[in-house]
PDB file of N, CA and C in Angstrom:
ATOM      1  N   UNK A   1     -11.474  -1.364 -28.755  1.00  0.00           N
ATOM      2  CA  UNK A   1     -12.845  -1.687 -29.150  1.00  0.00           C
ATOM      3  C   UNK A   1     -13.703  -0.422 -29.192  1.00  0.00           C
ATOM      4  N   UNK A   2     -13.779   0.175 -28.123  1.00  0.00           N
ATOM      5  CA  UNK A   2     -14.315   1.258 -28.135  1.00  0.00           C
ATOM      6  C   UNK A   2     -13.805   2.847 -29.219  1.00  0.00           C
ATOM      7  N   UNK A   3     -12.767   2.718 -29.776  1.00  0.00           N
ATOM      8  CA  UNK A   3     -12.516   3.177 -31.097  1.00  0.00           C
ATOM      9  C   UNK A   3     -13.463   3.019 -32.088  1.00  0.00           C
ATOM     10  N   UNK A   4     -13.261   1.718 -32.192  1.00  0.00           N
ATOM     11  CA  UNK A   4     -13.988   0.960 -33.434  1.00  0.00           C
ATOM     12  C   UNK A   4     -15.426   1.554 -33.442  1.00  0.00           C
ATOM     13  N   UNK A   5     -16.050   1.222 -32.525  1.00  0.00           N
ATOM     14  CA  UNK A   5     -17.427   1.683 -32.509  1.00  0.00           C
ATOM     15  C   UNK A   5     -17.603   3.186 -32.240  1.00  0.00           C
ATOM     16  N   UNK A   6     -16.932   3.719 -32.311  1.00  0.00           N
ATOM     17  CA  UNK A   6     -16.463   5.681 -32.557  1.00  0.00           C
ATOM     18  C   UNK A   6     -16.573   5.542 -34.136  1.00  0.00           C
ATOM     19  N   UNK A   7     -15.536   4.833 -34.608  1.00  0.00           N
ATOM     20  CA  UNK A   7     -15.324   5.158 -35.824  1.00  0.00           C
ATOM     21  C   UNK A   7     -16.488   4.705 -36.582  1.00  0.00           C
ATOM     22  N   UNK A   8     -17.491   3.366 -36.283  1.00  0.00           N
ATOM     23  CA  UNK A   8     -18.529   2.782 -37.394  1.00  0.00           C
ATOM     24  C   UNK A   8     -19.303   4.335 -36.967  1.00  0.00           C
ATOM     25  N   UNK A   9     -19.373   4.916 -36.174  1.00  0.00           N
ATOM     26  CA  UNK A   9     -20.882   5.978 -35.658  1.00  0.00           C
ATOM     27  C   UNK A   9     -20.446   6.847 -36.311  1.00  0.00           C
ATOM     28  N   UNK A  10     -19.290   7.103 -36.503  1.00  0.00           N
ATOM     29  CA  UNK A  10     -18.148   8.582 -37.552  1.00  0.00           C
ATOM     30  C   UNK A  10     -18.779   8.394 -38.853  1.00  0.00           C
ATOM     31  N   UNK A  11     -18.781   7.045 -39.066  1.00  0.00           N
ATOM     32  CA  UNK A  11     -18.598   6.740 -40.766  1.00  0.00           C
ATOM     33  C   UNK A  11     -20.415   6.944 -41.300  1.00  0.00           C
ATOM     34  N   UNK A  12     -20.924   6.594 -40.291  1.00  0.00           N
ATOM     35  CA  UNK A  12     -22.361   6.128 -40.587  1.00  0.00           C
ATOM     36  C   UNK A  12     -23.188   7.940 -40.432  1.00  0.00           C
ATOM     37  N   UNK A  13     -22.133   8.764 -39.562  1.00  0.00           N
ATOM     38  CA  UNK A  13     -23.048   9.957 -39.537  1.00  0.00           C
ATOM     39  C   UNK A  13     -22.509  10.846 -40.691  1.00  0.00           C
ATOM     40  N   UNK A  14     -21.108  10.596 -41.030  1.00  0.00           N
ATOM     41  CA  UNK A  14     -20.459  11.392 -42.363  1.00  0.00           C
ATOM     42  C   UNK A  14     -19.594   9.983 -43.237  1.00  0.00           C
ATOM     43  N   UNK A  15     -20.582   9.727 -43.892  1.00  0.00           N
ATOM     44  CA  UNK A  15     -20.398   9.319 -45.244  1.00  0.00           C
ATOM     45  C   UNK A  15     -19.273   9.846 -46.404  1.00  0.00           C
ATOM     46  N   UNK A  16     -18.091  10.144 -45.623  1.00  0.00           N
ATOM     47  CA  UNK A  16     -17.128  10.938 -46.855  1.00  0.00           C
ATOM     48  C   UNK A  16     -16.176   9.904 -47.153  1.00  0.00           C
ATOM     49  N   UNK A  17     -16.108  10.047 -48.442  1.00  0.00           N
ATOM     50  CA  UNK A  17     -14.864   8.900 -49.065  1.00  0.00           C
ATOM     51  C   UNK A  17     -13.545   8.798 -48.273  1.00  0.00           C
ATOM     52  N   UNK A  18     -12.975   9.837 -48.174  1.00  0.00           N
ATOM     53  CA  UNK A  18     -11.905   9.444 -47.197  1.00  0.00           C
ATOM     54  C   UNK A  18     -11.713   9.233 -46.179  1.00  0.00           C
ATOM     55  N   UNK A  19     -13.460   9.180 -45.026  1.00  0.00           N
ATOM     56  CA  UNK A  19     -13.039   8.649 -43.570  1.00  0.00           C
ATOM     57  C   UNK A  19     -13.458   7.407 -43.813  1.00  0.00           C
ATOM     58  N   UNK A  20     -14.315   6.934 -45.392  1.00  0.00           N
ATOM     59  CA  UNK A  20     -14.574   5.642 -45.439  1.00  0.00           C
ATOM     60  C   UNK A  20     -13.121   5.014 -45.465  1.00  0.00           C
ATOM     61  N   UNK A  21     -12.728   5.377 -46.587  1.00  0.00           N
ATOM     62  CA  UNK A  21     -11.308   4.565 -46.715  1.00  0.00           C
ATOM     63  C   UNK A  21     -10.037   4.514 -45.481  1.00  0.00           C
ATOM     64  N   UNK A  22      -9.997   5.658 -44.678  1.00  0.00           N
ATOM     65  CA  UNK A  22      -9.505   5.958 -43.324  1.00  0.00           C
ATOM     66  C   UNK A  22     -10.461   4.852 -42.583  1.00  0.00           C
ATOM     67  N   UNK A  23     -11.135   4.646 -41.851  1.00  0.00           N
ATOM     68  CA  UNK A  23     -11.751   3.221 -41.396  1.00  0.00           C
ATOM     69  C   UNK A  23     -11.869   1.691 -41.909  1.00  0.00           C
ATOM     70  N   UNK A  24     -11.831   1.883 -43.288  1.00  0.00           N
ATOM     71  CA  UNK A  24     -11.229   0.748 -43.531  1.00  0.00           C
ATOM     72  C   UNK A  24     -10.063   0.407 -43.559  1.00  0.00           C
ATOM     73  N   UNK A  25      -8.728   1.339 -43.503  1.00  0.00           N
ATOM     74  CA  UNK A  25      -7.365   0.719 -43.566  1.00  0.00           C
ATOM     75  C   UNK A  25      -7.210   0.778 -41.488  1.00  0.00           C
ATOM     76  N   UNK A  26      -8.038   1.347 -40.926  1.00  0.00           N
ATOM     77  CA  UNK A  26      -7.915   1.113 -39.506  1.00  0.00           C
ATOM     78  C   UNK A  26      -8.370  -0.359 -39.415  1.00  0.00           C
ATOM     79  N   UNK A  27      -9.516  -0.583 -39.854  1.00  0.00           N
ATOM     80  CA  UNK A  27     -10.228  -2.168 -39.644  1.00  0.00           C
ATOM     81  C   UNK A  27      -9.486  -3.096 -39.714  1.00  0.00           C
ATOM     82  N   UNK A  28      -8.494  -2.808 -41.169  1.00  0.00           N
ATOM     83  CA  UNK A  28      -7.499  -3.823 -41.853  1.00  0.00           C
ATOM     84  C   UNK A  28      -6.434  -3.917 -40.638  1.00  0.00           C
ATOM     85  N   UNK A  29      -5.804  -2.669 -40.865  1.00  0.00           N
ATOM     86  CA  UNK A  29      -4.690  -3.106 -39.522  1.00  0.00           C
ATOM     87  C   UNK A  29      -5.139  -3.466 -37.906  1.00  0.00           C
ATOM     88  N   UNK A  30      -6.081  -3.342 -37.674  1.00  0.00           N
ATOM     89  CA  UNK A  30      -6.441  -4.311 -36.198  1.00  0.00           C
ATOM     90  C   UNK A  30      -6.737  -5.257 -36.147  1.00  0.00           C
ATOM     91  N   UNK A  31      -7.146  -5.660 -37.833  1.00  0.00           N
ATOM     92  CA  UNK A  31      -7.659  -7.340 -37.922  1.00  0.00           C
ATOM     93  C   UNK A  31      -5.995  -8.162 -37.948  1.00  0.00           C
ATOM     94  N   UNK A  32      -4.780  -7.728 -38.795  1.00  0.00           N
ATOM     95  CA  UNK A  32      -3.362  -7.891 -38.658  1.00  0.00           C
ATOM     96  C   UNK A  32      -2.619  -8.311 -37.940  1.00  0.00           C
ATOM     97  N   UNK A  33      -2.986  -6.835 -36.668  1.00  0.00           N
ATOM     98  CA  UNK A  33      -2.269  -7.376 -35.121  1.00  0.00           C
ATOM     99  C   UNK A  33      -2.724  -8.894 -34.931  1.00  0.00           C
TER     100      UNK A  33
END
């Protein structure tokens, strides 16, 4: 959990296409498990 909310604060302070898409295929695979 505490990832997750690393990564929304990552995404929200650097806006770059590939940590967007890097956080969304993380999102995808923890929603999976």
């Amino acid at each position: 959990m505490r990832g997750e909310i690393e990564g929304v604060a990552g995404l929200l302070a650097d806006p770059d296409p590939a940590v967007v898409t890097l956080a969304r295929e993380e999102s995808q695979a923890l929603r999976t498990k």
